[in-house]
C-alpha atoms as a PDB file:
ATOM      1  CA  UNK A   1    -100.430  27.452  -2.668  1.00  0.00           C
ATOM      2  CA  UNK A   2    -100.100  27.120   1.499  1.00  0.00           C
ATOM      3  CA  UNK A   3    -100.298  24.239   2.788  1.00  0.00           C
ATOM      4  CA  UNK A   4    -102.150  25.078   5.926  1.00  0.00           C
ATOM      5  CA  UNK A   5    -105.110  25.443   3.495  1.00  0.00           C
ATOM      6  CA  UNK A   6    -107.548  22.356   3.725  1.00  0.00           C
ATOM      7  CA  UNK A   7    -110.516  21.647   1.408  1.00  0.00           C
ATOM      8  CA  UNK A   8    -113.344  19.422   2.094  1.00  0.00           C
ATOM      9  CA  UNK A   9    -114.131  17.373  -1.260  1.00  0.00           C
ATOM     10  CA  UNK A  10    -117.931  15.623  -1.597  1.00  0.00           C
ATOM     11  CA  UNK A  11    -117.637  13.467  -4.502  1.00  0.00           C
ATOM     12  CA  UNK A  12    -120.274  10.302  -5.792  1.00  0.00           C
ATOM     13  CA  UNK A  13    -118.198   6.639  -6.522  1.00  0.00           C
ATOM     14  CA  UNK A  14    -119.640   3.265  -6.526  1.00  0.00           C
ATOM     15  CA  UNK A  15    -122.756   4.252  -5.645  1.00  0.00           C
ATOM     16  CA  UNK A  16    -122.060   6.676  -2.281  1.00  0.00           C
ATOM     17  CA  UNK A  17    -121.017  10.071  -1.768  1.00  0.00           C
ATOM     18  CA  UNK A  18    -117.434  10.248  -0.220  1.00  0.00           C
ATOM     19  CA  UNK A  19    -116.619  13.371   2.487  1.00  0.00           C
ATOM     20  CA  UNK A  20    -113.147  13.369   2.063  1.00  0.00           C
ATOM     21  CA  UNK A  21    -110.193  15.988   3.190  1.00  0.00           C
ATOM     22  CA  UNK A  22    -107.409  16.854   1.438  1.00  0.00           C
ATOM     23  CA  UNK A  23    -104.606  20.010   1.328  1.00  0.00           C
ATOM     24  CA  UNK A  24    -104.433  20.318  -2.736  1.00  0.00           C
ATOM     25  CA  UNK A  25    -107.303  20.946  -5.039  1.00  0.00           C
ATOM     26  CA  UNK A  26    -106.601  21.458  -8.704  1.00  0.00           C
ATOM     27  CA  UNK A  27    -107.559  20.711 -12.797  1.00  0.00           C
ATOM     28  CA  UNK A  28    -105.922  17.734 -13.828  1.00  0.00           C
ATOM     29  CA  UNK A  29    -103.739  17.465 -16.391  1.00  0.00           C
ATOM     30  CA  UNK A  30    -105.982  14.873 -17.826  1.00  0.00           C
ATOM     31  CA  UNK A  31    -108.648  16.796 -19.486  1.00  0.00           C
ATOM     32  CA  UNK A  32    -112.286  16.458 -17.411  1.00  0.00           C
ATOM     33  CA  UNK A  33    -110.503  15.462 -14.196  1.00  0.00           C
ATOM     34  CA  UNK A  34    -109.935  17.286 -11.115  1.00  0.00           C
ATOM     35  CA  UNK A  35    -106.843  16.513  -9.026  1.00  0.00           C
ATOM     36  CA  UNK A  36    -106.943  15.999  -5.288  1.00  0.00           C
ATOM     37  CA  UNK A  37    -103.823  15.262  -3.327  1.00  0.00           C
ATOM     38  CA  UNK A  38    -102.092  15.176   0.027  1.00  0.00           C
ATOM     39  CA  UNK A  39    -105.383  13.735   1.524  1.00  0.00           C
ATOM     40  CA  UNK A  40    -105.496  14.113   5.110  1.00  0.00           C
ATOM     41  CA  UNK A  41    -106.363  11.669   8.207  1.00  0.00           C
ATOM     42  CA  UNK A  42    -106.968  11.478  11.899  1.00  0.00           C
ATOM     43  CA  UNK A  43    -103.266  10.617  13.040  1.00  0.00           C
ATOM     44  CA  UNK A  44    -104.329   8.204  15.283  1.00  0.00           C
ATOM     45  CA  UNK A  45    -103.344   9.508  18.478  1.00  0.00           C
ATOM     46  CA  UNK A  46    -107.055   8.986  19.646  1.00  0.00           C
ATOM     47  CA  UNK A  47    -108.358   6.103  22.176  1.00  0.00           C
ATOM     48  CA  UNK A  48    -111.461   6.476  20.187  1.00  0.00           C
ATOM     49  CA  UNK A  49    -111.315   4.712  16.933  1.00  0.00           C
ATOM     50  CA  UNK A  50    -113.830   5.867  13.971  1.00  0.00           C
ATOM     51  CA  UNK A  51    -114.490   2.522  11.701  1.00  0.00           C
ATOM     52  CA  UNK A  52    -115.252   5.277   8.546  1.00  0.00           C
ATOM     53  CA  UNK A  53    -111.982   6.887   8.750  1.00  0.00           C
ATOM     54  CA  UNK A  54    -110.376   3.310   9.262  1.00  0.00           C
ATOM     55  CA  UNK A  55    -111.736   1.879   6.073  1.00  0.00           C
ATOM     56  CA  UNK A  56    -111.495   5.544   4.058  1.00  0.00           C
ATOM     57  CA  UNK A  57    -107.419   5.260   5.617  1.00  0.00           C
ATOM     58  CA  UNK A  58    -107.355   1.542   3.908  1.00  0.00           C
ATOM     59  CA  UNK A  59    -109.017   2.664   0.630  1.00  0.00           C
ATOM     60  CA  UNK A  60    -106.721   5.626   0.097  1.00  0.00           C
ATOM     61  CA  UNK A  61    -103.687   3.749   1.986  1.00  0.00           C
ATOM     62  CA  UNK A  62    -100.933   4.125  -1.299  1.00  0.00           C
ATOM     63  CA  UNK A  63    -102.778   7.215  -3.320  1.00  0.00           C
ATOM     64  CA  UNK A  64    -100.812  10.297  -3.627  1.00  0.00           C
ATOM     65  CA  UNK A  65    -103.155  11.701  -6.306  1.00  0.00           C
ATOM     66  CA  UNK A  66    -107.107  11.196  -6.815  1.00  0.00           C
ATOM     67  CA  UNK A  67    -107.919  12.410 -10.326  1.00  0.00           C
ATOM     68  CA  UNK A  68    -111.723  12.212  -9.828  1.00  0.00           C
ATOM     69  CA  UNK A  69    -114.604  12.717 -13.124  1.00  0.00           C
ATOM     70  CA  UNK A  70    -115.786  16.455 -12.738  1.00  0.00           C
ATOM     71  CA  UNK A  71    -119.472  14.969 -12.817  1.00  0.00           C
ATOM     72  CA  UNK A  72    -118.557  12.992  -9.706  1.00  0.00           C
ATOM     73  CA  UNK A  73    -117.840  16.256  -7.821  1.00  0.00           C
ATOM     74  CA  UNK A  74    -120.339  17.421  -5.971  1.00  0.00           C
ATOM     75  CA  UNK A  75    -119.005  20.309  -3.817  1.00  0.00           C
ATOM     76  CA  UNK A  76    -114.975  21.533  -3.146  1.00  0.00           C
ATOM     77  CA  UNK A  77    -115.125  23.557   0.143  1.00  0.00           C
ATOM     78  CA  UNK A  78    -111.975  25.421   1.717  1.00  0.00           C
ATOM     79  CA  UNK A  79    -112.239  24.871   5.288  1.00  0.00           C
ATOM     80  CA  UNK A  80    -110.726  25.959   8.814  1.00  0.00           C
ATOM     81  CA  UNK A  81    -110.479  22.551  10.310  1.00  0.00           C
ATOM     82  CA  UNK A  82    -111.010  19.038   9.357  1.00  0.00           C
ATOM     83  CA  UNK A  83    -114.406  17.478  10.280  1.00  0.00           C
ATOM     84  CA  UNK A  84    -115.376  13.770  10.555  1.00  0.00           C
ATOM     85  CA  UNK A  85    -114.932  11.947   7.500  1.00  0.00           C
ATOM     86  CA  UNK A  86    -118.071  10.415   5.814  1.00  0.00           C
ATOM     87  CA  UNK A  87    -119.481   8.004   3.780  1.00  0.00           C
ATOM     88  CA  UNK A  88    -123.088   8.006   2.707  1.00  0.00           C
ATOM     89  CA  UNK A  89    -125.592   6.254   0.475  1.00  0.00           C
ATOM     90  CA  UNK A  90    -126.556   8.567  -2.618  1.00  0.00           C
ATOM     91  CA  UNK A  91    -130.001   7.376  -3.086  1.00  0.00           C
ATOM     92  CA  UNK A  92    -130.708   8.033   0.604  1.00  0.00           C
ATOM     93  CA  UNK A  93    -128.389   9.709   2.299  1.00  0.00           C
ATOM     94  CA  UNK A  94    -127.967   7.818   5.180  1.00  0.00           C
ATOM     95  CA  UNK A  95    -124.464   6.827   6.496  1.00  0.00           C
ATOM     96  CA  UNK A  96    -122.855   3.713   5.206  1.00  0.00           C
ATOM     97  CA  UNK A  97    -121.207   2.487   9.199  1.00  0.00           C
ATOM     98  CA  UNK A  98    -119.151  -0.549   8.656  1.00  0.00           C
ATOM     99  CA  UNK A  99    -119.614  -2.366  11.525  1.00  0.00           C
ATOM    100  CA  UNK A 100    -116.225  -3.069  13.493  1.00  0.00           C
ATOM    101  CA  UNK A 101    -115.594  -6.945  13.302  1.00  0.00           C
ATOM    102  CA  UNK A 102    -116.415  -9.191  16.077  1.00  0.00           C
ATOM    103  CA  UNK A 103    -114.250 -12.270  15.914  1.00  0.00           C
ATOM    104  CA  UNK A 104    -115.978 -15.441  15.220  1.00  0.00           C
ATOM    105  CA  UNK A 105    -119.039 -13.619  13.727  1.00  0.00           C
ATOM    106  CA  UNK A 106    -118.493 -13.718   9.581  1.00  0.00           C
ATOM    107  CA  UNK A 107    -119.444 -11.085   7.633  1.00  0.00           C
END
């Protein structure tokens, strides 16, 4: 499989759907699990910094492999080029925007 190929991967955990990108998309050896691996990132070369991609970066800081429930899966697209990362509520839909922390404010 190329690596230049990229696949978008919309999956439900904890009560939100993750948008997540990622260059390897396969079954799992563990039966009922799909496999997603070399996840991919913003490399941080931008002035502009995205608080969703921050936290998703923390999240999914040490994970080489994701072996994700197939009834979590909602949709495995192949894409041309990676989009902005998301993370939404699944009852509504709206986005779940952690707020960047203000110093002195608690949370």
């Amino acid at each position: 499989m190329s690596s230049s190929r990229l696949f978008k991967v919309t999956f439900h955990t904890a009560g939100n759907v993750y948008e997540l990108y990622a260059r390897r998309v396969s079954s799992s050896a563990l039966w009922g699990f799909t496999e997603v691996a070399d996840l991919v990132f913003d490399s941080g070369d931008s002035l502009v910094v995205d608080p969703t991609e921050e936290r998703l970066k923390s999240e999914f800081a040490d994970t080489r492999v994701l072996h994700l429930p197939m009834q979590a899966i909602v949709r495995v697209e192949e894409v041309d080029r990676r989009g902005q990362l998301r993370i939404r509520d699944s009852n509504t839909g709206e986005r779940v925007i952690t707020p960047f922390p203000v110093p002195g404010k608690p949370r």
